[in-house]
N, C-alpha and C. Protein backbone atom coordinates (compact mmCIF):
# COMPACT_ATOMS: atom_id res chain seq x y z
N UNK A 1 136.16 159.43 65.62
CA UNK A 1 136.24 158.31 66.52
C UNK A 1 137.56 158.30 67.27
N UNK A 2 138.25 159.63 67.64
CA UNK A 2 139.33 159.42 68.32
C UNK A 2 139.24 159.16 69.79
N UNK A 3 138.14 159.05 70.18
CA UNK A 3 137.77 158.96 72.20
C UNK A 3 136.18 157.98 71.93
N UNK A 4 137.30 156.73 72.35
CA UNK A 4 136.37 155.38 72.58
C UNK A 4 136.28 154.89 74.19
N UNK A 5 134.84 154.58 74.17
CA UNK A 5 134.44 154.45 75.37
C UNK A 5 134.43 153.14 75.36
N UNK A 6 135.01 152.15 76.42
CA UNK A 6 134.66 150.89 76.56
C UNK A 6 134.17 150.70 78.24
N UNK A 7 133.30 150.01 77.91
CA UNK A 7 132.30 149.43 79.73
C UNK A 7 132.66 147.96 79.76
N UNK A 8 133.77 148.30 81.13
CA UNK A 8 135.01 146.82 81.44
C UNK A 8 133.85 146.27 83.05
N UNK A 9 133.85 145.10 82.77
CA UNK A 9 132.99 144.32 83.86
C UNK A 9 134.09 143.25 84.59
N UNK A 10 133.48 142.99 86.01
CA UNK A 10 134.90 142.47 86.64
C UNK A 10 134.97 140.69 85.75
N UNK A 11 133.98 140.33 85.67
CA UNK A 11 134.01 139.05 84.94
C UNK A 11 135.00 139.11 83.98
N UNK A 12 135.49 139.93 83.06
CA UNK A 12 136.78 139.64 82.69
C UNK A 12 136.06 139.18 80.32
N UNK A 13 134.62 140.05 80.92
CA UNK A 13 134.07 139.65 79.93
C UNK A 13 134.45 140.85 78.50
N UNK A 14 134.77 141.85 78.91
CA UNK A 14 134.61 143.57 77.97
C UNK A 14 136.45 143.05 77.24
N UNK A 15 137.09 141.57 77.46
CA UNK A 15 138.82 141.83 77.13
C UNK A 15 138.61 142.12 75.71
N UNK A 16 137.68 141.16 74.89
CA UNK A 16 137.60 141.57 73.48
C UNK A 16 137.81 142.85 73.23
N UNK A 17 136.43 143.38 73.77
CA UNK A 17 136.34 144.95 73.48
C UNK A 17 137.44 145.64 73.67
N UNK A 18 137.98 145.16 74.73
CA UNK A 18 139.25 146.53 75.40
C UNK A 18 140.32 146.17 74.08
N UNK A 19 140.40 144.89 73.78
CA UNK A 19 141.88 145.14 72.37
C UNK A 19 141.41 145.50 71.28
N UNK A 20 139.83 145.23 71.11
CA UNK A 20 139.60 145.94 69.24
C UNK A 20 139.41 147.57 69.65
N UNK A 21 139.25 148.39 70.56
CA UNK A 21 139.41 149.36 71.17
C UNK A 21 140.62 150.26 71.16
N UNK A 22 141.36 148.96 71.74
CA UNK A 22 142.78 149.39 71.96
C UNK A 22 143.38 149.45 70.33
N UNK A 23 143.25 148.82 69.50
CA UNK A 23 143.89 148.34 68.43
C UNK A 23 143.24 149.71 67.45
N UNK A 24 142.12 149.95 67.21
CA UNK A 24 141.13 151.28 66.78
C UNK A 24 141.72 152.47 67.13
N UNK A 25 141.56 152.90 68.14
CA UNK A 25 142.46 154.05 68.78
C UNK A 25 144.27 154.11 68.21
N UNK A 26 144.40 152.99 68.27
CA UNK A 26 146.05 153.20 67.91
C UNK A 26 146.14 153.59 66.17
N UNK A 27 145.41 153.04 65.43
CA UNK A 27 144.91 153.01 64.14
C UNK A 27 144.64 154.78 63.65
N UNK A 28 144.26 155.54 64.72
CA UNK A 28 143.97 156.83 64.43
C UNK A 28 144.15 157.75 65.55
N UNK A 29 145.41 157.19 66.25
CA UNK A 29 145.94 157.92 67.60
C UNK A 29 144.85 158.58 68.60
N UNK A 30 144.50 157.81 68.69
CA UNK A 30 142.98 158.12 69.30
C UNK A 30 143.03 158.03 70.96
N UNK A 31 142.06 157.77 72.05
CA UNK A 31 142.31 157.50 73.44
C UNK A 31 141.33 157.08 73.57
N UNK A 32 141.23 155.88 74.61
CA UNK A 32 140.63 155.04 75.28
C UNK A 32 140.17 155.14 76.64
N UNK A 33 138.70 155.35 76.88
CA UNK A 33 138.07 155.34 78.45
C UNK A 33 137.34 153.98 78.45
N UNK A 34 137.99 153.51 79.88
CA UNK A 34 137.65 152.40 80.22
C UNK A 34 136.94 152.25 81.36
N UNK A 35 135.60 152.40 81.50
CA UNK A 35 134.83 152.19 82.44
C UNK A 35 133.77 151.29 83.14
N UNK A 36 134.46 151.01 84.60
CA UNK A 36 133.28 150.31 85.18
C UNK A 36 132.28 150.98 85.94
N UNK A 37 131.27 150.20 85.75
CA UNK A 37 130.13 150.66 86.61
C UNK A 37 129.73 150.12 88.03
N UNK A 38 130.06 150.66 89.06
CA UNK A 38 130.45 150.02 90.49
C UNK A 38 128.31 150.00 91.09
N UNK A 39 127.66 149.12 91.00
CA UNK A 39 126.53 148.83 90.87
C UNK A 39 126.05 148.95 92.79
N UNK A 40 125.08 149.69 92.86
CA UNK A 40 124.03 149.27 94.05
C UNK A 40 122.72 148.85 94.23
N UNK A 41 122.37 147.94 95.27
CA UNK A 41 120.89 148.06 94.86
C UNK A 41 120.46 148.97 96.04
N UNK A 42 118.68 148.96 95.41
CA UNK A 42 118.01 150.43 95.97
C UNK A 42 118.36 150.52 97.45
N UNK A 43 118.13 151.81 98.34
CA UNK A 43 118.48 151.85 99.79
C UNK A 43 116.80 150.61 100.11
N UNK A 44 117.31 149.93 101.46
CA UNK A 44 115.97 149.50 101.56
C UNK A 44 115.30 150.27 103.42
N UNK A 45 114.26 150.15 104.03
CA UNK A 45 114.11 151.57 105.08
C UNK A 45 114.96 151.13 106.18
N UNK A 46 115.44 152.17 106.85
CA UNK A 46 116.48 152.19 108.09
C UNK A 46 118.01 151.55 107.63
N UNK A 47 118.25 151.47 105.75
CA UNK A 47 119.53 151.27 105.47
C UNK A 47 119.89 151.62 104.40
N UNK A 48 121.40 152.11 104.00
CA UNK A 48 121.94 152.82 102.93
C UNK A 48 121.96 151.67 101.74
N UNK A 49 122.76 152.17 100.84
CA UNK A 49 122.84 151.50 99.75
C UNK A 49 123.79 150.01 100.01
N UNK A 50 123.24 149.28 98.79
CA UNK A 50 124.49 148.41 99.36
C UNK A 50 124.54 148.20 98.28
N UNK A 51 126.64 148.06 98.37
CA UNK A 51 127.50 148.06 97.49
C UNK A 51 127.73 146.39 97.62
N UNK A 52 127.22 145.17 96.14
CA UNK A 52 128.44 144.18 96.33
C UNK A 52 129.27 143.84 96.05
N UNK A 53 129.90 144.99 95.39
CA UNK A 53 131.46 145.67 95.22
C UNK A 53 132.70 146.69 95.74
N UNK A 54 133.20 146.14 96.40
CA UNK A 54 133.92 147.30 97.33
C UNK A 54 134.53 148.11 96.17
N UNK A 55 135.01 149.50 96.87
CA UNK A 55 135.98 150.61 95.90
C UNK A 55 137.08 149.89 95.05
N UNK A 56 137.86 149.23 96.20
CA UNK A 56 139.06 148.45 95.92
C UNK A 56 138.81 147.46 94.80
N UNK A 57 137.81 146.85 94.80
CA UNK A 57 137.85 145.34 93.63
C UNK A 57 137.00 146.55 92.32
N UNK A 58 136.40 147.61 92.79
CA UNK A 58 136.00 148.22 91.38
C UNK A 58 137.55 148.62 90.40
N UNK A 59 138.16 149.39 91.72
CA UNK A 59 139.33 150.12 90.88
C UNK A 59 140.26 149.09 90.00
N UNK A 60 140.28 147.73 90.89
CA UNK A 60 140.77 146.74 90.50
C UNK A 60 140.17 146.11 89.23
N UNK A 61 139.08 146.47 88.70
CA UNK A 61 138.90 145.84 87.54
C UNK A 61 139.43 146.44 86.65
N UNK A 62 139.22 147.81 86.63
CA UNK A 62 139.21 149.02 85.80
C UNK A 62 141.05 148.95 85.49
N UNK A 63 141.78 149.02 87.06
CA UNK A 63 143.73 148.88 86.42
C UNK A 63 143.68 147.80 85.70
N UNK A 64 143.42 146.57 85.98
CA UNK A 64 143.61 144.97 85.15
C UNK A 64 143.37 145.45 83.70
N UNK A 65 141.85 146.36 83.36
CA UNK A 65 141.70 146.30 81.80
C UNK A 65 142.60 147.54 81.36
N UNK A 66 142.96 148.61 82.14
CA UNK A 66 144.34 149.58 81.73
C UNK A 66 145.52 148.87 81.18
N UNK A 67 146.06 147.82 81.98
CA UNK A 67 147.06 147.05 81.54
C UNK A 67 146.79 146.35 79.73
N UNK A 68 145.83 146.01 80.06
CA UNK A 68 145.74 145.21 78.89
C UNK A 68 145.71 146.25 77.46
N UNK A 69 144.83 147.51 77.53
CA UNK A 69 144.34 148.62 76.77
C UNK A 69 146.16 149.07 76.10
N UNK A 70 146.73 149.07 77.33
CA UNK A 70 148.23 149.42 77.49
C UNK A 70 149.15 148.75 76.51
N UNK A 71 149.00 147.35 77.00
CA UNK A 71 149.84 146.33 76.51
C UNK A 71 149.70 146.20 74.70
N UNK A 72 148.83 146.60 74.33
CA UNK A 72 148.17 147.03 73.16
C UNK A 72 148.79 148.35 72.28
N UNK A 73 149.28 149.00 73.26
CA UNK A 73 149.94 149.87 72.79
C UNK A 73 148.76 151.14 73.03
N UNK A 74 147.69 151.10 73.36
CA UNK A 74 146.52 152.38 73.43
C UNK A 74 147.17 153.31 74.49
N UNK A 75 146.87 154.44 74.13
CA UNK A 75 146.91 155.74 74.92
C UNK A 75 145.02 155.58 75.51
N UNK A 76 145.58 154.83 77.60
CA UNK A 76 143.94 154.74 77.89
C UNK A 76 143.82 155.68 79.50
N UNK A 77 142.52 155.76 79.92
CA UNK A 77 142.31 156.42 81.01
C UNK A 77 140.89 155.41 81.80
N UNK A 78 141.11 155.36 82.96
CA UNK A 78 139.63 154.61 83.47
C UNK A 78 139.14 155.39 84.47
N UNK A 79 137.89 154.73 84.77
CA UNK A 79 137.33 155.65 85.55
C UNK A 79 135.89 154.20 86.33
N UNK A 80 135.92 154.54 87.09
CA UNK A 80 134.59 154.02 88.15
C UNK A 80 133.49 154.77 88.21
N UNK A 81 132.32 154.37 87.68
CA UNK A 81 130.97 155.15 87.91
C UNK A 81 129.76 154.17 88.53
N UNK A 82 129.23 154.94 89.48
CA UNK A 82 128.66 154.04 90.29
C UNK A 82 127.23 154.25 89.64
N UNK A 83 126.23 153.33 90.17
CA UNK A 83 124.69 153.34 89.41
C UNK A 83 123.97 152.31 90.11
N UNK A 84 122.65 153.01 90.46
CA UNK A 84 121.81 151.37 90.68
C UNK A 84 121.38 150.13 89.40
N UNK A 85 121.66 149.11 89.90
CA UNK A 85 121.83 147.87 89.37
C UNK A 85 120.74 148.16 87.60
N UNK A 86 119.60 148.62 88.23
CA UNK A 86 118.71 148.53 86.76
C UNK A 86 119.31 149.50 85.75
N UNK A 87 120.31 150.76 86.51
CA UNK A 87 120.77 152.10 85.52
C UNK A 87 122.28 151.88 84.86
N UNK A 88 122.21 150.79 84.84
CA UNK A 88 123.64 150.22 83.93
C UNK A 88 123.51 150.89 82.74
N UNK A 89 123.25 150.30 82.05
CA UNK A 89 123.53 151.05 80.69
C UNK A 89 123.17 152.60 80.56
N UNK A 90 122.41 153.38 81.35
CA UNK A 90 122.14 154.85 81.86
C UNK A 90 123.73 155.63 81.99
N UNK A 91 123.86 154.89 83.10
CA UNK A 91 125.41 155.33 83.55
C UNK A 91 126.79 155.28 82.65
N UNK A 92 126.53 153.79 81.52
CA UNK A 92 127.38 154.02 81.01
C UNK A 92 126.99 155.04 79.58
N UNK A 93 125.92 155.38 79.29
CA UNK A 93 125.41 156.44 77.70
C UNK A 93 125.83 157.64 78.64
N UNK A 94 125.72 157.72 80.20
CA UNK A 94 125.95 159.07 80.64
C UNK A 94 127.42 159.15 80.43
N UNK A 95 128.06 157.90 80.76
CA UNK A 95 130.18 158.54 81.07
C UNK A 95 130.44 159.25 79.62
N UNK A 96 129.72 157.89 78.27
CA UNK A 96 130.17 158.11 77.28
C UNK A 96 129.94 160.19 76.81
N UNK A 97 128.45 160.59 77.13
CA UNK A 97 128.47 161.75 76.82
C UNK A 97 129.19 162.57 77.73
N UNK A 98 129.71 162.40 78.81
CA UNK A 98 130.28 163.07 79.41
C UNK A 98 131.60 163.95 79.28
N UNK A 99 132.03 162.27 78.89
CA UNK A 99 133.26 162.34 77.85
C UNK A 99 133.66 162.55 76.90
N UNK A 100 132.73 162.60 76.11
CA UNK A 100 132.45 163.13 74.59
C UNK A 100 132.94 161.98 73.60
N UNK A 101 132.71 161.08 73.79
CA UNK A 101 133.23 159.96 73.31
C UNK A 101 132.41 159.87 71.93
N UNK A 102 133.07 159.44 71.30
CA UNK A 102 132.54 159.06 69.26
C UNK A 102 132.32 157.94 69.54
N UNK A 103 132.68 157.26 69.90
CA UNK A 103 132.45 155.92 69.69
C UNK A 103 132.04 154.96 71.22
N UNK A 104 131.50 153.89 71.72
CA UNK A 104 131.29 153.29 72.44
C UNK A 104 131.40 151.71 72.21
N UNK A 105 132.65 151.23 72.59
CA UNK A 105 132.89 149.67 72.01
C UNK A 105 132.64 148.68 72.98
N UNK A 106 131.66 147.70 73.34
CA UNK A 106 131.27 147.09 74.25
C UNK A 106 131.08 145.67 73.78
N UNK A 107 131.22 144.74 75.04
CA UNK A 107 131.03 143.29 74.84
C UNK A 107 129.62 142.84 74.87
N UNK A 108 128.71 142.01 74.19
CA UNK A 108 127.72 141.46 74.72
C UNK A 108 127.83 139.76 75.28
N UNK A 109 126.95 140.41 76.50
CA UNK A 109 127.20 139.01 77.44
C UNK A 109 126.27 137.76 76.88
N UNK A 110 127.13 136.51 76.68
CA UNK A 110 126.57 135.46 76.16
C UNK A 110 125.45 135.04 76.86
N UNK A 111 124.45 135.25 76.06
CA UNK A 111 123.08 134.49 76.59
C UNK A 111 122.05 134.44 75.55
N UNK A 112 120.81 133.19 76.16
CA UNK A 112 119.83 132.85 75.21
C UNK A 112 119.23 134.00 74.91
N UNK A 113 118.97 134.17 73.50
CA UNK A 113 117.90 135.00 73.10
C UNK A 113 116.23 134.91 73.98
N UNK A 114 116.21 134.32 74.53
CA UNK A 114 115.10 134.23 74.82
C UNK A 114 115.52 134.56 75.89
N UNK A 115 116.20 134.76 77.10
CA UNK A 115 116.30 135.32 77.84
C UNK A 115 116.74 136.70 77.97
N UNK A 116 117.49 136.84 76.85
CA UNK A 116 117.43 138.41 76.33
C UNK A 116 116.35 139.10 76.17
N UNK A 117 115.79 138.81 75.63
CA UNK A 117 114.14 138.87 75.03
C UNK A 117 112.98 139.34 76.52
N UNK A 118 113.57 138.36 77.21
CA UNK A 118 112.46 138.27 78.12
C UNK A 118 113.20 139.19 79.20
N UNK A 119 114.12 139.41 79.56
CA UNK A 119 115.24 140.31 80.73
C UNK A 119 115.70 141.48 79.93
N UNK A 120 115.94 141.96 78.78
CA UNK A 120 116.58 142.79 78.16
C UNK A 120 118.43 142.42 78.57
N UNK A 121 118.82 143.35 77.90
CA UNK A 121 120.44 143.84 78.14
C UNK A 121 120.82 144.83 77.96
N UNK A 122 121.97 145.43 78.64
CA UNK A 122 122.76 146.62 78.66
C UNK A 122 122.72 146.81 77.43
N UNK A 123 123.44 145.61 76.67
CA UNK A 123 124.26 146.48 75.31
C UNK A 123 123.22 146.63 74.23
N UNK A 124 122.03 146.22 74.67
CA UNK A 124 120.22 147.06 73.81
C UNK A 124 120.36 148.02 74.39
N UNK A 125 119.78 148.23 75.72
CA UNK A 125 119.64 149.28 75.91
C UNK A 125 120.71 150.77 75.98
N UNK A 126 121.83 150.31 75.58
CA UNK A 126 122.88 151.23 75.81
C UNK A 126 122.81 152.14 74.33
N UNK A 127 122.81 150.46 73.24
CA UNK A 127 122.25 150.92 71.68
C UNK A 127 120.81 151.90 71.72
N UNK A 128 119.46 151.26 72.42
CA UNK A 128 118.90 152.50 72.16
C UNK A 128 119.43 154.09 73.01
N UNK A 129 119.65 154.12 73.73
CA UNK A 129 119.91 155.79 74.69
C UNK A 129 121.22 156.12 74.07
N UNK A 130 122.63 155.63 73.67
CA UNK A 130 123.33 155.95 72.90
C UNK A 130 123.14 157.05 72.13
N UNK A 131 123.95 158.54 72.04
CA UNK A 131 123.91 159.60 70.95
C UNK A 131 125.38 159.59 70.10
N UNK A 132 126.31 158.57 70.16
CA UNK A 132 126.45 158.34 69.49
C UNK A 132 126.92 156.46 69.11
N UNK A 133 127.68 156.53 68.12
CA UNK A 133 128.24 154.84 67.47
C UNK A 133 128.39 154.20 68.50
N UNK A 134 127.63 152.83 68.67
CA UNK A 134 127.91 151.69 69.36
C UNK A 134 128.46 150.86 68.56
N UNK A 135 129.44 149.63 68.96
CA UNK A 135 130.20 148.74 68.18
C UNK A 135 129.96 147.48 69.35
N UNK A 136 129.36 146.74 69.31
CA UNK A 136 129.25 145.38 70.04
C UNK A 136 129.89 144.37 69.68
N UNK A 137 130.65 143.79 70.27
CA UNK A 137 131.44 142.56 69.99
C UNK A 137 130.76 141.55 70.61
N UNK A 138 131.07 140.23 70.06
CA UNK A 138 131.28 139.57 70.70
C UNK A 138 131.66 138.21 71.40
N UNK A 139 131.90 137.52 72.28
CA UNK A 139 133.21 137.12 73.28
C UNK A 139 134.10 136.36 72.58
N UNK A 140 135.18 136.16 72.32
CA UNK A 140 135.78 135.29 71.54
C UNK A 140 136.49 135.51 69.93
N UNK A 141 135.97 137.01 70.24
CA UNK A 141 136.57 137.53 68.99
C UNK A 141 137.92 138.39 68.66
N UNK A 142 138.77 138.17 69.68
CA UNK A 142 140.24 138.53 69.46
C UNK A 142 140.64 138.20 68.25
């Protein structure tokens, strides 16, 4: 588990994750990838994709959770990966194998089970396509 993957969202929701991350890695001199997923939806005809995230506010999420990974004392690296809106969790099981990451430490976003249920979520579906350890936190658990 020395190369942990964390998926940082601009909501400001993945901070848990990024310090038990940060705090893990330091625990076994390990390194930290911190990635957002810069989201489009499908092209629709006679127009490209559309981004409702510019480059700038992606990169900007991704330095904000460096700092923090940092401030922690983690040895971290980030990165921006872009994906259509439904291939979230795709994109992020892809960075993690990309990267070769052991581990994948992620936040789950507060909501009704029953709307989970009925919409799914990333951090299911990231758990099933995942090849390897997922660790879900979640919010409030500093």
């Amino acid at each position: 588990m020395q190369r942990i993957l964390v998926p940082v969202d601009a909501a400001g929701r993945a901070a848990d994750a990024v310090a038990l991350a940060a705090r893990m890695s330091c625990a076994v001199n390990g390194m930290v990838r911190l990635v957002h997923v810069r989201i489009f939806d499908p092209p629709v005809r006679n127009f490209g994709r559309f981004f409702p995230e510019s480059r700038d506010a992606a990169a900007a999420v991704v330095e904000g959770a460096l700092l923090d990974a940092w401030a922690w004392g983690s040895k971290a690296t980030g990165d921006v990966v872009i994906a259509e809106r439904s291939r979230v969790a795709r994109a992020i099981v892809t960075a993690a194998r990309n990267w070769d990451a052991g581990v994948i430490v992620m936040a789950r976003r507060p909501r009704r089970a029953v709307t989970r249920l009925l919409t799914g979520s990333v951090a299911d579906e990231v758990l099933r396509r995942a090849t390897c350890p997922v660790l879900v936190t979640r919010p409030g658990l500093r």
